[in-house]
Protein backbone atom coordinates (compact mmCIF):
# COMPACT_ATOMS: atom_id res chain seq x y z
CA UNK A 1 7.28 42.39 -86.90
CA UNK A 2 5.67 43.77 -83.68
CA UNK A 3 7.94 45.03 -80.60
CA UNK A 4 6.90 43.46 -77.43
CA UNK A 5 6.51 46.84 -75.30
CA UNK A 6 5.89 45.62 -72.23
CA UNK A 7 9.55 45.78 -70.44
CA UNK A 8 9.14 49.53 -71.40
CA UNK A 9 8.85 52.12 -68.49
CA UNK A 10 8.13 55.73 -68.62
CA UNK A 11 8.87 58.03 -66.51
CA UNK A 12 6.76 61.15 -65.68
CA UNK A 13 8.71 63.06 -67.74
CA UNK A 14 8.26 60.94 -70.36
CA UNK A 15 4.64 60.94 -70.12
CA UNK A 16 4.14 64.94 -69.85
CA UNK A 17 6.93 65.14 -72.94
CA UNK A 18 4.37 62.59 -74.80
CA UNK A 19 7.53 59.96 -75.84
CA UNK A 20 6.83 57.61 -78.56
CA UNK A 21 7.79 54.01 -78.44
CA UNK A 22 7.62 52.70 -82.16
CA UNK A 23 5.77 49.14 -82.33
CA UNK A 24 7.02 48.19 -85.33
CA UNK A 25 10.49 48.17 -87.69
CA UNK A 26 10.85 50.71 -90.26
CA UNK A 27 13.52 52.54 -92.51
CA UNK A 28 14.01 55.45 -90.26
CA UNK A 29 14.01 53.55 -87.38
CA UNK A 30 16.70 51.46 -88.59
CA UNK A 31 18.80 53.81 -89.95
CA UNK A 32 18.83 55.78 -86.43
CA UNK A 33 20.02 52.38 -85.07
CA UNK A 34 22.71 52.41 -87.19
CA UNK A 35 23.95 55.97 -86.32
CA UNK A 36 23.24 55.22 -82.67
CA UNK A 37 25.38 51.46 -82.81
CA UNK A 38 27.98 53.73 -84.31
CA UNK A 39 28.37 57.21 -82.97
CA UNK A 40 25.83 56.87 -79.94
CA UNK A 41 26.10 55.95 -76.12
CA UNK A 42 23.32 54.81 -73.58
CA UNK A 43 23.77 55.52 -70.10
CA UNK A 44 21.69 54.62 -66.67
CA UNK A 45 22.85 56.74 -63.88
CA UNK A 46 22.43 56.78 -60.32
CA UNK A 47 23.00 59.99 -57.99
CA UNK A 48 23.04 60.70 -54.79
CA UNK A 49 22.51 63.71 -52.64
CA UNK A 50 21.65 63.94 -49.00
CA UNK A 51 18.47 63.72 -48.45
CA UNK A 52 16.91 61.02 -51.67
CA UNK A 53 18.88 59.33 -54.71
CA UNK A 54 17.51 59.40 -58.56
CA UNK A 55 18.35 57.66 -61.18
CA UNK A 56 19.18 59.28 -64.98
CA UNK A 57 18.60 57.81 -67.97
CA UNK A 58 20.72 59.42 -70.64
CA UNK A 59 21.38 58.91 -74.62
CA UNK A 60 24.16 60.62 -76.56
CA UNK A 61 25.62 60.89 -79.88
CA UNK A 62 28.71 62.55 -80.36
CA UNK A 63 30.17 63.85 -83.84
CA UNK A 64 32.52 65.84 -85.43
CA UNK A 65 31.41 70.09 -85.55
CA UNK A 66 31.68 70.31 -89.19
CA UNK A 67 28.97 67.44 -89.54
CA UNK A 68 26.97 70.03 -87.89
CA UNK A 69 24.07 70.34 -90.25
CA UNK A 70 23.69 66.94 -90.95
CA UNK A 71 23.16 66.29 -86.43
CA UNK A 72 21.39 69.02 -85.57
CA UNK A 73 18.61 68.95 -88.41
CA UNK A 74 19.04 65.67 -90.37
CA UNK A 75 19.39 63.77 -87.50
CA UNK A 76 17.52 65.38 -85.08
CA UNK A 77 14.52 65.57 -87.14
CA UNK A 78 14.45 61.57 -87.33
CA UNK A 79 14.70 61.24 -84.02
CA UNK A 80 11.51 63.79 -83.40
CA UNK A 81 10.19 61.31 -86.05
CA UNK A 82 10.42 58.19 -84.49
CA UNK A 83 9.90 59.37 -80.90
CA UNK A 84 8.18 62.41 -80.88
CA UNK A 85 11.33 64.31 -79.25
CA UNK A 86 13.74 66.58 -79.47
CA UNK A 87 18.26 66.49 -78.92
CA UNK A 88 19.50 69.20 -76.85
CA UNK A 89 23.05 70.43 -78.14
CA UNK A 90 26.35 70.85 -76.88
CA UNK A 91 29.43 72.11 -78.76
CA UNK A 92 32.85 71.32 -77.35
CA UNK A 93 35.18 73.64 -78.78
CA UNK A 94 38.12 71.66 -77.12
CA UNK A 95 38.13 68.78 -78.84
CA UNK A 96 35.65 70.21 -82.13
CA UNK A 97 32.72 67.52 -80.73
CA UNK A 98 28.92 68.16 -81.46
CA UNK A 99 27.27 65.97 -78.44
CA UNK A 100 23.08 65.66 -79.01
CA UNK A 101 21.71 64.62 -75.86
CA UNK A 102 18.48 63.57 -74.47
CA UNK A 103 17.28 62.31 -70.94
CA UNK A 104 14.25 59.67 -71.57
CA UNK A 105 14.05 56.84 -69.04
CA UNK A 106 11.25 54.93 -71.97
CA UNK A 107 14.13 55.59 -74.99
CA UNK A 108 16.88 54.15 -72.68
CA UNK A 109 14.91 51.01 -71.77
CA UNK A 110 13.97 50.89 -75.42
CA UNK A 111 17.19 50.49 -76.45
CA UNK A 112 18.88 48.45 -74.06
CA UNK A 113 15.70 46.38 -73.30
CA UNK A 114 14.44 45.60 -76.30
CA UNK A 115 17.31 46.94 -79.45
CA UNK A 116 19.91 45.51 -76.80
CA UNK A 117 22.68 48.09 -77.41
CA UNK A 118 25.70 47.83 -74.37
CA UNK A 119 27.36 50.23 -73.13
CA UNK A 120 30.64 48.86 -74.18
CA UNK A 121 31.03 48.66 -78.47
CA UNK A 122 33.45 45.67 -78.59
CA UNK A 123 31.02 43.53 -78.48
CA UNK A 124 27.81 45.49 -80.00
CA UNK A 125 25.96 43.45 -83.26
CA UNK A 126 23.23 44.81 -85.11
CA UNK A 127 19.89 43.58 -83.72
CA UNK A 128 18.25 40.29 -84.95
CA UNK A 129 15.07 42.03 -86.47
CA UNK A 130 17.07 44.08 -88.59
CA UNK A 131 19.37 41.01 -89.87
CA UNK A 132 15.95 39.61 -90.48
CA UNK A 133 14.59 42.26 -92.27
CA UNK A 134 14.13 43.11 -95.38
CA UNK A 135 16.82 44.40 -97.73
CA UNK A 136 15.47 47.92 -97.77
CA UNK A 137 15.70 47.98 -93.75
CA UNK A 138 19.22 46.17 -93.85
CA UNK A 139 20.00 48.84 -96.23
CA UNK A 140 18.85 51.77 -94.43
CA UNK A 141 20.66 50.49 -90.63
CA UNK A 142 24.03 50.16 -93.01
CA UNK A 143 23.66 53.87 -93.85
CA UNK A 144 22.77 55.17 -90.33
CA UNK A 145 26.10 52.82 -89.37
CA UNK A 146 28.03 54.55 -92.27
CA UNK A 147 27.13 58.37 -91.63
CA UNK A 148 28.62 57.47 -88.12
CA UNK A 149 31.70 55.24 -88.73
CA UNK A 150 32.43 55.11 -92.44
CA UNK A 151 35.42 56.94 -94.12
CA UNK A 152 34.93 57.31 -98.18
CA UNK A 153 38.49 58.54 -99.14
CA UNK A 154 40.18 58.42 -102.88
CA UNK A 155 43.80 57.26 -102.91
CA UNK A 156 46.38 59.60 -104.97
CA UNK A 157 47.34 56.92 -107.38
CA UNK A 158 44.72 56.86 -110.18
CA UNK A 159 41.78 58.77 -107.65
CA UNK A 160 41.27 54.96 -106.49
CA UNK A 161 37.69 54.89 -104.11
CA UNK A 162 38.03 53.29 -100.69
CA UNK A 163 34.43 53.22 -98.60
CA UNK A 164 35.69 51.33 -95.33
CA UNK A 165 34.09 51.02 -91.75
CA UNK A 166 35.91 50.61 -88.19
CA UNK A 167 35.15 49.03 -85.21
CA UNK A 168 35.65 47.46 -82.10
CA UNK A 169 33.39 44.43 -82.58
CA UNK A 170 34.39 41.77 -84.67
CA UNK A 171 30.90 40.33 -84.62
CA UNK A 172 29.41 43.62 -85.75
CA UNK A 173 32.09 44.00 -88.95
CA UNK A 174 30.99 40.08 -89.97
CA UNK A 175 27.20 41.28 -90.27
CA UNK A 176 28.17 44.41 -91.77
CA UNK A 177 30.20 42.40 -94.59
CA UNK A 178 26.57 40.29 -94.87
CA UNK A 179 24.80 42.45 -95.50
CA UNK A 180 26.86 43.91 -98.24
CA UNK A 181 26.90 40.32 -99.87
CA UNK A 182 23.32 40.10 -99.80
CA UNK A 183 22.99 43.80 -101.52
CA UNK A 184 25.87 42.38 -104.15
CA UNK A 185 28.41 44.79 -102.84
CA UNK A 186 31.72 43.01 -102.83
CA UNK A 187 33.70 43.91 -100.13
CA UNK A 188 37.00 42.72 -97.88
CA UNK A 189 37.64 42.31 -94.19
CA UNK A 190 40.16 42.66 -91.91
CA UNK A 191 41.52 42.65 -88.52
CA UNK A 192 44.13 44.77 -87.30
CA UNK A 193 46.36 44.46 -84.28
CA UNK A 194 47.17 48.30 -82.88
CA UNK A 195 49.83 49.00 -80.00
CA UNK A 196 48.90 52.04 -77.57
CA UNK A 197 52.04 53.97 -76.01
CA UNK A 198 50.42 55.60 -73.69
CA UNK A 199 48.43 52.67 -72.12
CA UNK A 200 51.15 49.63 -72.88
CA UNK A 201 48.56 47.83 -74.32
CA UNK A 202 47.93 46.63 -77.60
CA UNK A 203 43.84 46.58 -79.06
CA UNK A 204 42.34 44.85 -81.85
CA UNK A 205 40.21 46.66 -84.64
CA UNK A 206 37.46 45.20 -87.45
CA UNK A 207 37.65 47.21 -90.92
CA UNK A 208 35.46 46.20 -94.09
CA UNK A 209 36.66 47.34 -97.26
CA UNK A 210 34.46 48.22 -100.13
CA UNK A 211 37.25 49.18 -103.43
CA UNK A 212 36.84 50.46 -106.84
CA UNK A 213 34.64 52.81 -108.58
CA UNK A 214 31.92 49.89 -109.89
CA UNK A 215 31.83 49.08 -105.91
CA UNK A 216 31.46 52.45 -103.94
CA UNK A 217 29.11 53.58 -107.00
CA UNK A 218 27.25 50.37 -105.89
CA UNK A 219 27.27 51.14 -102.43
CA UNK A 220 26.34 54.70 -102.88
CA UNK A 221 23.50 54.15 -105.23
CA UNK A 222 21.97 51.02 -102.87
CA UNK A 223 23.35 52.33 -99.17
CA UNK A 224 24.16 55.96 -99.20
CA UNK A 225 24.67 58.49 -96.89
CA UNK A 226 22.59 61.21 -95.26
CA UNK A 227 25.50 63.34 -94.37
CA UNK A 228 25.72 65.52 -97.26
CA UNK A 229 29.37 66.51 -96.65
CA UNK A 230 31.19 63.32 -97.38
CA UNK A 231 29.47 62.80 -100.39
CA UNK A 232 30.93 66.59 -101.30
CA UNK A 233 34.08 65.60 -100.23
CA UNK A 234 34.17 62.22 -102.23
CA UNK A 235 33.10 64.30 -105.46
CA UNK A 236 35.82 67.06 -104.87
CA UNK A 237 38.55 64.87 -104.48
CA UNK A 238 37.07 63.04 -107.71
């Protein structure tokens, strides 16, 4: 499949910083989808001052600091990949949150043009080219998604796996569950109703389950993750 470029603009910037706009699907863009659907945030921006007004386009993706190595190199290496630039990094010792940041008016239109990402997740879905693509790209989106939103824990009671993945969007947790069918990786969902004190409001949230060691060996051997320390952590607590 070919990307229709043409709603893509560049900005001057963009031009002298020689962007990239891929043309066509592939693995690493996929799985960069994944990480941005869960962990990212697009952003068009529009300041004023007194004498002219610009407008900034802006992409984030925030993470924990101890995932450190896997956002500043992994990550930030497929992104110079697949668009011939670079994150800038900022470490907020407040809250312990690694934010990679780049300005790019073509990336932003790229993604909200053309990948379609909002910039509210409760109702985010993973784009129709990857649903229609082949297993290896489903496969590779899934572990973007999963290196951003997916906890692999081991209960006490017999060291019993759990792989499971959270969100906001109901529609995005169906496709997610899919997908897993189509890679023969059985799996539950489920919705759960949450009540906020502080706001007096209660919020729904999407989890799929993937239980069992035959499962999450599945999963781990056909989907993965790139982050190095949650597969550490899953083996120590083995």
């Amino acid at each position: 499949m070919k990307f229709n470029l043409s709603k893509i603009k560049f900005s001057r910037n963009d031009l002298n910083s020689n962007i990239k706009i891929p043309k066509t699907i592939t693995k690493e863009l996929a799985e960069f989808l994944g990480i941005m659907i869960g962990d990212g945030h697009i952003g068009k921006y529009t300041k004023n001052s007194k004498n002219n007004s610009y407008t900034h386009y802006e992409l984030r993706i925030c993470g924990n600091s101890r995932d450190k190595d896997y956002l500043e190199t992994y990550v930030n290496n497929l992104f110079k990949k697949i668009f011939n630039a670079s994150f800038s990094f900022l470490l907020n010792k407040r809250d312990n949150t690694l934010i990679l940041r780049k300005n790019s008016k073509a990336i932003y239109y790229f993604l909200n043009k053309l990948v379609k990402i909002p910039s509210k997740k409760d109702k985010v879905s993973i784009p129709d080219f990857v649903m229609k693509g082949s297993k290896e790209i489903k496969s590779a989106f899934l572990r973007g998604l999963a290196d951003a939103d997916f906890c692999l824990t081991v209960k006490n009671t017999k060291k019993y796996p759990v792989i499971n993945g959270t969100s906001k969007s109901g529609i995005l947790i169906e496709q997610c569950s899919k997908i897993l069918n189509e890679l023969g990786i059985k799996n539950n969902t489920q919705l759960e109703i949450n009540y906020y004190e502080k706001r007096k409001a209660t919020y729904p949230s999407y989890r799929v389950y993937i239980n069992g060691f035959s499962r999450v060996e599945k999963f781990l051997k056909m989907v993965g993750f790139r982050n190095q320390l949650k597969i550490d952590n899953y083996r120590k607590l083995l």
